[in-house]
Protein backbone atom coordinates (compact mmCIF):
# COMPACT_ATOMS: atom_id res chain seq x y z
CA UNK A 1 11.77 -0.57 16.18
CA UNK A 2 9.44 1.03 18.25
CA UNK A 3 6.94 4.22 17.58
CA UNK A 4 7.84 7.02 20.07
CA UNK A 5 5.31 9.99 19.60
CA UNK A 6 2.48 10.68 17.34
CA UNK A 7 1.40 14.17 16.46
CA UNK A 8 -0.94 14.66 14.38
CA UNK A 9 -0.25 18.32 12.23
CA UNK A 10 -3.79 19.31 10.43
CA UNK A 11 -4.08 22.10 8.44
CA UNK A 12 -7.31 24.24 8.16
CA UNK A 13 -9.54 21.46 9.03
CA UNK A 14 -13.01 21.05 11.14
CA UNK A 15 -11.97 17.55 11.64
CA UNK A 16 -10.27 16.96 15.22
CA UNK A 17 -7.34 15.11 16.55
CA UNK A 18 -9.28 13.17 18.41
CA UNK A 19 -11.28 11.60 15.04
CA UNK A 20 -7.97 11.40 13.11
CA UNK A 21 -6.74 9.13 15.97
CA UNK A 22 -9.57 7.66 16.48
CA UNK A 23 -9.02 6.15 12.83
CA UNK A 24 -5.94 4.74 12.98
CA UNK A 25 -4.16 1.48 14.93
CA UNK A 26 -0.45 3.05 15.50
CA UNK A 27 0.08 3.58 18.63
CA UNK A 28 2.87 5.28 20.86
CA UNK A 29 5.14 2.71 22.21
CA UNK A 30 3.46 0.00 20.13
CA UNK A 31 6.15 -2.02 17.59
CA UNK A 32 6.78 0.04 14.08
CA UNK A 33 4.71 -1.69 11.72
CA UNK A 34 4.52 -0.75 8.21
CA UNK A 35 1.71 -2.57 6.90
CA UNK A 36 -0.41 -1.01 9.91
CA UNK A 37 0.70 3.06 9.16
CA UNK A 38 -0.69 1.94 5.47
CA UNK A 39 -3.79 0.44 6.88
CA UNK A 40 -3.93 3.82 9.06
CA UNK A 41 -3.74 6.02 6.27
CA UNK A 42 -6.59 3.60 3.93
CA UNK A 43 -8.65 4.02 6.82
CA UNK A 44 -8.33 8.51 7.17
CA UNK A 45 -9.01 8.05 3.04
CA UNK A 46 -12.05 6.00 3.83
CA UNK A 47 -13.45 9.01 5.86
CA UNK A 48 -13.14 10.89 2.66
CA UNK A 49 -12.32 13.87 4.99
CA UNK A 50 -8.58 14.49 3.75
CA UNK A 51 -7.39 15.19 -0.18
CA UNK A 52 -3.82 14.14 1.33
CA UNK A 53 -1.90 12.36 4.35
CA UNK A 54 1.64 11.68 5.15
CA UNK A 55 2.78 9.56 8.15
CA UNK A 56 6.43 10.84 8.06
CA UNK A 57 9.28 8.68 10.12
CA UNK A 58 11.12 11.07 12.19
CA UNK A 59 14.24 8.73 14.06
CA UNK A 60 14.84 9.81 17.80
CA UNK A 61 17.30 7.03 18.69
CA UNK A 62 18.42 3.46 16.93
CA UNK A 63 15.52 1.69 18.26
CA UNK A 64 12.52 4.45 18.23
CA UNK A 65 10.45 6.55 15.70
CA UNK A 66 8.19 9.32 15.96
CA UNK A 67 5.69 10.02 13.68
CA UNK A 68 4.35 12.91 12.10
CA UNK A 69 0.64 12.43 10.22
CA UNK A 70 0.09 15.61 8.37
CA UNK A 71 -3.46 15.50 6.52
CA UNK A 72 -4.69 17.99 4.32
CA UNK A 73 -8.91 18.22 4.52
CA UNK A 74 -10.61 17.80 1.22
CA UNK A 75 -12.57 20.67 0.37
CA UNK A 76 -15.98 19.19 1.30
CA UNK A 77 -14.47 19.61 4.89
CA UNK A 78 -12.37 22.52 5.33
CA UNK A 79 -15.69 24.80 4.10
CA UNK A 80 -18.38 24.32 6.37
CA UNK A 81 -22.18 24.49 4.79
């Protein structure tokens, strides 16, 4: 299985797409690997920028996925000082 896009849906955040994928190891075209999206989402946590995140598995054909990462900022970031 294969990952076919990544989009990356944030909601009300100062944090940019480019530091959300900057954080994780998946990959379009690279090989579906579970224990990576899980390393992926420990590593957004670790930012402590997002309260929640959800890589969701969206199947295009029988050998491709795309993903969906939807992250929710944690207050400390979606309210600027």
């Amino acid at each position: 299985m294969h990952v076919g896009t990544v989009k990356v849906a944030l909601s009300h955040s100062i944090v940019n797409e480019q530091v959300v994928r900057a954080n994780m190891q998946v990959r379009e075209g690279s090989e579906m690997d579970s224990s990576m999206i899980d390393r992926d989402i420990r590593s957004l946590y670790k930012t402590a920028s997002f309260e929640l995140i959800e890589i969701k598995q969206e199947p295009v054909n029988a050998g491709t996925l795309n993903l969906v990462v939807e992250l929710s900022p944690s207050f400390a970031c979606s309210h600027p000082l």
